[in-house]
Structures are given as C-alpha cells and as structure tokens.
Protein backbone atom coordinates (compact mmCIF):
# COMPACT_ATOMS: atom_id res chain seq x y z
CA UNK A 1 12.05 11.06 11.22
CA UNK A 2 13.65 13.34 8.62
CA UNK A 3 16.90 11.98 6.93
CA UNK A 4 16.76 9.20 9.49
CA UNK A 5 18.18 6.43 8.10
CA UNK A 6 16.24 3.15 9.54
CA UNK A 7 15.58 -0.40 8.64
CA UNK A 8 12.95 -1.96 6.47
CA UNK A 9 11.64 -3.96 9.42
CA UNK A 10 11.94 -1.12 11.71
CA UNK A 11 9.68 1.00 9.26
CA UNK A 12 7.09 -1.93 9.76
CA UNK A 13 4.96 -0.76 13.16
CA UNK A 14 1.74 -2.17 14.89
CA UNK A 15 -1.51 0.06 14.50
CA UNK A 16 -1.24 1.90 17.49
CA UNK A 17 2.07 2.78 16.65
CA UNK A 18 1.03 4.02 13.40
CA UNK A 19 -1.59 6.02 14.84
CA UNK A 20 1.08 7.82 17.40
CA UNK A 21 3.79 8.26 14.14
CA UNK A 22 0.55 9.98 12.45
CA UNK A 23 0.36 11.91 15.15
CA UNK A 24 3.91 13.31 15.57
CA UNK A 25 3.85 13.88 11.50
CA UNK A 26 0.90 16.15 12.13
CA UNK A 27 2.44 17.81 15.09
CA UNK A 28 5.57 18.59 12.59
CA UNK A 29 3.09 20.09 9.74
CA UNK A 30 4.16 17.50 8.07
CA UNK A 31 2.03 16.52 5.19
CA UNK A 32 0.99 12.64 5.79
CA UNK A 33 0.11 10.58 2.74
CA UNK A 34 -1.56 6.85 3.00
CA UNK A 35 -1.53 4.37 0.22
CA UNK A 36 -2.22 0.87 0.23
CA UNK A 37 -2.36 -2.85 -1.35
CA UNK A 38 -1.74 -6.20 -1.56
CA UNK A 39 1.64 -5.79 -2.97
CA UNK A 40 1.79 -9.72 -3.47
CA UNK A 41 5.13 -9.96 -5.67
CA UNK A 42 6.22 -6.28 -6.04
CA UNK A 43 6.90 -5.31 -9.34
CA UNK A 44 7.36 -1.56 -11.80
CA UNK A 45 3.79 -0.78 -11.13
CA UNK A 46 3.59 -0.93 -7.63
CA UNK A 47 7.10 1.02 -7.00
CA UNK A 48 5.66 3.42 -9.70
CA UNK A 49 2.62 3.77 -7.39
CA UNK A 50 4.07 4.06 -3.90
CA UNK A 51 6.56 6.48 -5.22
CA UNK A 52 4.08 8.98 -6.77
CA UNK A 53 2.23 8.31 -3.51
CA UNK A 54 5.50 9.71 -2.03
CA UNK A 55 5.38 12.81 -4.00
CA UNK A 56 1.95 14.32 -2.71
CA UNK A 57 3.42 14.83 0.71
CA UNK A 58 5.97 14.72 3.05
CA UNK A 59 5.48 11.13 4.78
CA UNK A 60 3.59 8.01 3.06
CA UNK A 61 2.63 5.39 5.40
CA UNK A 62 1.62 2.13 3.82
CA UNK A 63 -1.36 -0.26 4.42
CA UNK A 64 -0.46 -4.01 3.36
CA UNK A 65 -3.56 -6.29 3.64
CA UNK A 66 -3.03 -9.47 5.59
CA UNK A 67 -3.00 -12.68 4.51
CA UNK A 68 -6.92 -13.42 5.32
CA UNK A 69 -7.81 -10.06 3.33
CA UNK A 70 -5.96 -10.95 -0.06
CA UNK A 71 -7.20 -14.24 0.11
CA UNK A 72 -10.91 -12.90 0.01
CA UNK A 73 -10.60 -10.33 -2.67
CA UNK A 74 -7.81 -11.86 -4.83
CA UNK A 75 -9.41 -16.01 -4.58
CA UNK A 76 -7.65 -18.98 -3.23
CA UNK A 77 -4.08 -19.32 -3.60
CA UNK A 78 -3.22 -16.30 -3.02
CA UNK A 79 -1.26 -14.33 -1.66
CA UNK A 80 2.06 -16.22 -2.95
CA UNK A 81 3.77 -13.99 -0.31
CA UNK A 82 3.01 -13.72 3.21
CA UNK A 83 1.77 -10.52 4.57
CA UNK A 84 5.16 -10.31 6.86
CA UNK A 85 7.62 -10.91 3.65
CA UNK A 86 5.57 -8.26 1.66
CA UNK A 87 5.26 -5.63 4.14
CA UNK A 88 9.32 -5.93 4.64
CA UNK A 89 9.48 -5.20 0.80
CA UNK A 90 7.72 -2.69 0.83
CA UNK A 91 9.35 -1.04 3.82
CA UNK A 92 12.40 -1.58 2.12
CA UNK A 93 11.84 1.34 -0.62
CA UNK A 94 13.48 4.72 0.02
CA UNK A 95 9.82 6.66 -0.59
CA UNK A 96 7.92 4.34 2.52
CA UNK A 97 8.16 5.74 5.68
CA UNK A 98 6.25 3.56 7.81
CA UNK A 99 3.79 0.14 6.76
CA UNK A 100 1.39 -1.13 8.68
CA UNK A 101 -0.67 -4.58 7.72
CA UNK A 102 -4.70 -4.21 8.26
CA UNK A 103 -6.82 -6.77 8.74
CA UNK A 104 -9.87 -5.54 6.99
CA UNK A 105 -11.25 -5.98 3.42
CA UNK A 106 -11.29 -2.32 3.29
CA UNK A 107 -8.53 0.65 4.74
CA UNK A 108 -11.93 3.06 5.72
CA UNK A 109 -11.23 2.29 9.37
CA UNK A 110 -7.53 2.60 9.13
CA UNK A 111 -7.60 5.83 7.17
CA UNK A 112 -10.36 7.01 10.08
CA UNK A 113 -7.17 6.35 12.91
CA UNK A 114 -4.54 7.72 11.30
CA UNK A 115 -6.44 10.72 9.21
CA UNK A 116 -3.58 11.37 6.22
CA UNK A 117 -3.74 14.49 4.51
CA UNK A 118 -4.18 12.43 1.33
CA UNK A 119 -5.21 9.12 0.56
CA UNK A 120 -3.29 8.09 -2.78
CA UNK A 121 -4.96 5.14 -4.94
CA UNK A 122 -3.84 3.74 -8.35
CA UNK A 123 -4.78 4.80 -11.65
CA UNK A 124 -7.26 1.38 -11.55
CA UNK A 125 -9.90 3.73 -9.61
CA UNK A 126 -10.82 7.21 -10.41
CA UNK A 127 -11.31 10.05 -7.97
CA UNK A 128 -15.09 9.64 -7.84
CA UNK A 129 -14.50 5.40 -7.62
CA UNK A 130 -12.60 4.84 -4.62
CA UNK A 131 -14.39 3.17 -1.88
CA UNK A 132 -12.79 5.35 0.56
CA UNK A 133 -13.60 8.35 -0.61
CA UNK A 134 -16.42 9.63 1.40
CA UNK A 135 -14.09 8.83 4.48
CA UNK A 136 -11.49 10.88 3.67
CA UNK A 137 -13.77 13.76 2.89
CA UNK A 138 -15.41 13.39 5.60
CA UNK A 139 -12.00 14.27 8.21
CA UNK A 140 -10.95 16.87 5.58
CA UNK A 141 -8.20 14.55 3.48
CA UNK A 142 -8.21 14.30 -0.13
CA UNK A 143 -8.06 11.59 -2.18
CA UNK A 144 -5.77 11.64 -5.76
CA UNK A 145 -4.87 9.01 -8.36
CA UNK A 146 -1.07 8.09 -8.99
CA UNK A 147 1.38 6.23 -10.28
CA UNK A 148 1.24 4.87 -14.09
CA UNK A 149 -1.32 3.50 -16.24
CA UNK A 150 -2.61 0.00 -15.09
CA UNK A 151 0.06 -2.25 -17.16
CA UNK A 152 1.54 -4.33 -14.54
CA UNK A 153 -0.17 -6.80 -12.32
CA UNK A 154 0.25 -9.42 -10.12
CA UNK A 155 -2.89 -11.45 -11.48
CA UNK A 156 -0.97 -11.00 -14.97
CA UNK A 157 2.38 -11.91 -13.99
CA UNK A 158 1.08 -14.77 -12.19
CA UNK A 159 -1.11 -16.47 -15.44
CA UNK A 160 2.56 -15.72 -17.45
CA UNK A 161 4.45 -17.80 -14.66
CA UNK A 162 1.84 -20.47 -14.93
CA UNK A 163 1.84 -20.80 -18.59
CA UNK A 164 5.41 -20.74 -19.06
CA UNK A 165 6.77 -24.08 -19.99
CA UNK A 166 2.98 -25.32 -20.30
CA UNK A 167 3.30 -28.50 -23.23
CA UNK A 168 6.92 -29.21 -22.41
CA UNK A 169 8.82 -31.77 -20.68
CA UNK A 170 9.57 -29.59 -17.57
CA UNK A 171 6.04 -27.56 -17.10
C-alpha cells in the first residue's frame, strides 16, 4: 500500500475489509495506528490530529462514527454532515490510509478487530482518561495523545455560524 496512490473513496472500506488491511499491515511489520471521531465539518484541529496520529506509525486507519452514534453523544441536529460525506473527507487527506465508519458509541470493539499498534486520541483526554484504554492494553497496543491543544471545535464553530447575523435583517 506503500506510495500507492488511491482515491479518497477507495481508502473508505467495510469492517471486514479493514480487519484483512490490518492484517496485511501487520504481516509487513508495519506499524498500524487507529484514530477516530466524528469529524462533523473538518477543520485545523482535526487535520492537526489525524496527522500527528500519522506520525506514531506507519499506517493510520480511521474510525468515523455513523450518523446514529454522533447523534447520541453530540444531541439532536447533529451531525450537519452525513457519515458517507465525512468519511470521504477524511479519506481525502494524504496522512489517512484507510477509514472505516462504526456503528457503536464507543471504538473498544473496533480497536479489539483490528488490534493497532497504537490507538491515538486528542489532547481532550489524557493517557489515563481514554475509555479505550484498558482495551488496548489488554492486546499489547498503546495508547498516546496528539495533535494540538483543544482550540478548535465543531460545537464552537457551529454556535459562531448560528450567531452570525443574529439581530439583523438577514439572520
């Protein structure tokens, strides 16, 4: 998969098919790396993120939460992007190798099928706060903070859209 120049919507595979690129990664001592989100309007933060994420191995693989997952954690309304549209961003970015969307709240089971050397979270958790952690440990991954300090987000952006214009003739 090396150098292999591929489409973003190529890069976007079922689970199985994750599991089986996982697989051939390990095979090639390659060093696998897993990091995952909502990614619900992209922005510096998250292409911050996935490309530190990038640097702790030789192959990230992303996890994009569906549609029914965001809703639950992030509230009603969202995501403003469907789960197809944001996976194809993010597989569009030269550091993603591979994105698959998961259906649960949570990655654990996920990260327990593909077992990636390293699971990579932002700097919103620490190492001893990720949910995840005691399943990684528990295959023999390792889990480490990236990307920059927590100054972009969606939730933000979005409360800046919706005030914008607020007590004028076009808001």
């Amino acid at each position: 998969m090396t150098g292999e120049v591929r489409s973003s919507t190529e890069k976007i595979i079922s689970r199985p098919d994750a599991a089986r690129a996982a697989a051939r990664e390990r095979e090639a001592r390659r060093r696998i790396v897993f990091a995952n989100g909502a990614f619900d309007l992209l922005h510096a933060g998250h292409v911050r993120y996935l490309e530190a994420a990038r640097a702790q191995g030789d192959w990230l693989i992303v996890g994009v939460n569906s549609d029914s997952s965001v809703s639950r954690s992030k509230g009603a309304g969202r995501p403003i992007v469907p789960a197809a549209e944001r996976a194809e961003i993010v597989a569009a970015l030269a550091c993603v190798g591979a994105v698959v969307v998961f259906e649960e709240d949570s990655p654990a089971a996920l990260l327990e099928e593909l077992r990636p050397d390293v699971h990579a979270k932002g700097t919103d958790y620490t190492a001893e706060s990720v949910p995840e952690r005691e399943v990684v440990a528990g295959y023999g991954g390792k889990t480490v903070i990236v990307g920059d300090s927590k100054d972009h987000a969606t939730t933000e952006m979005l409360e800046r859209i919706r005030n914008t214009g607020q007590g004028t003739r076009d808001g």
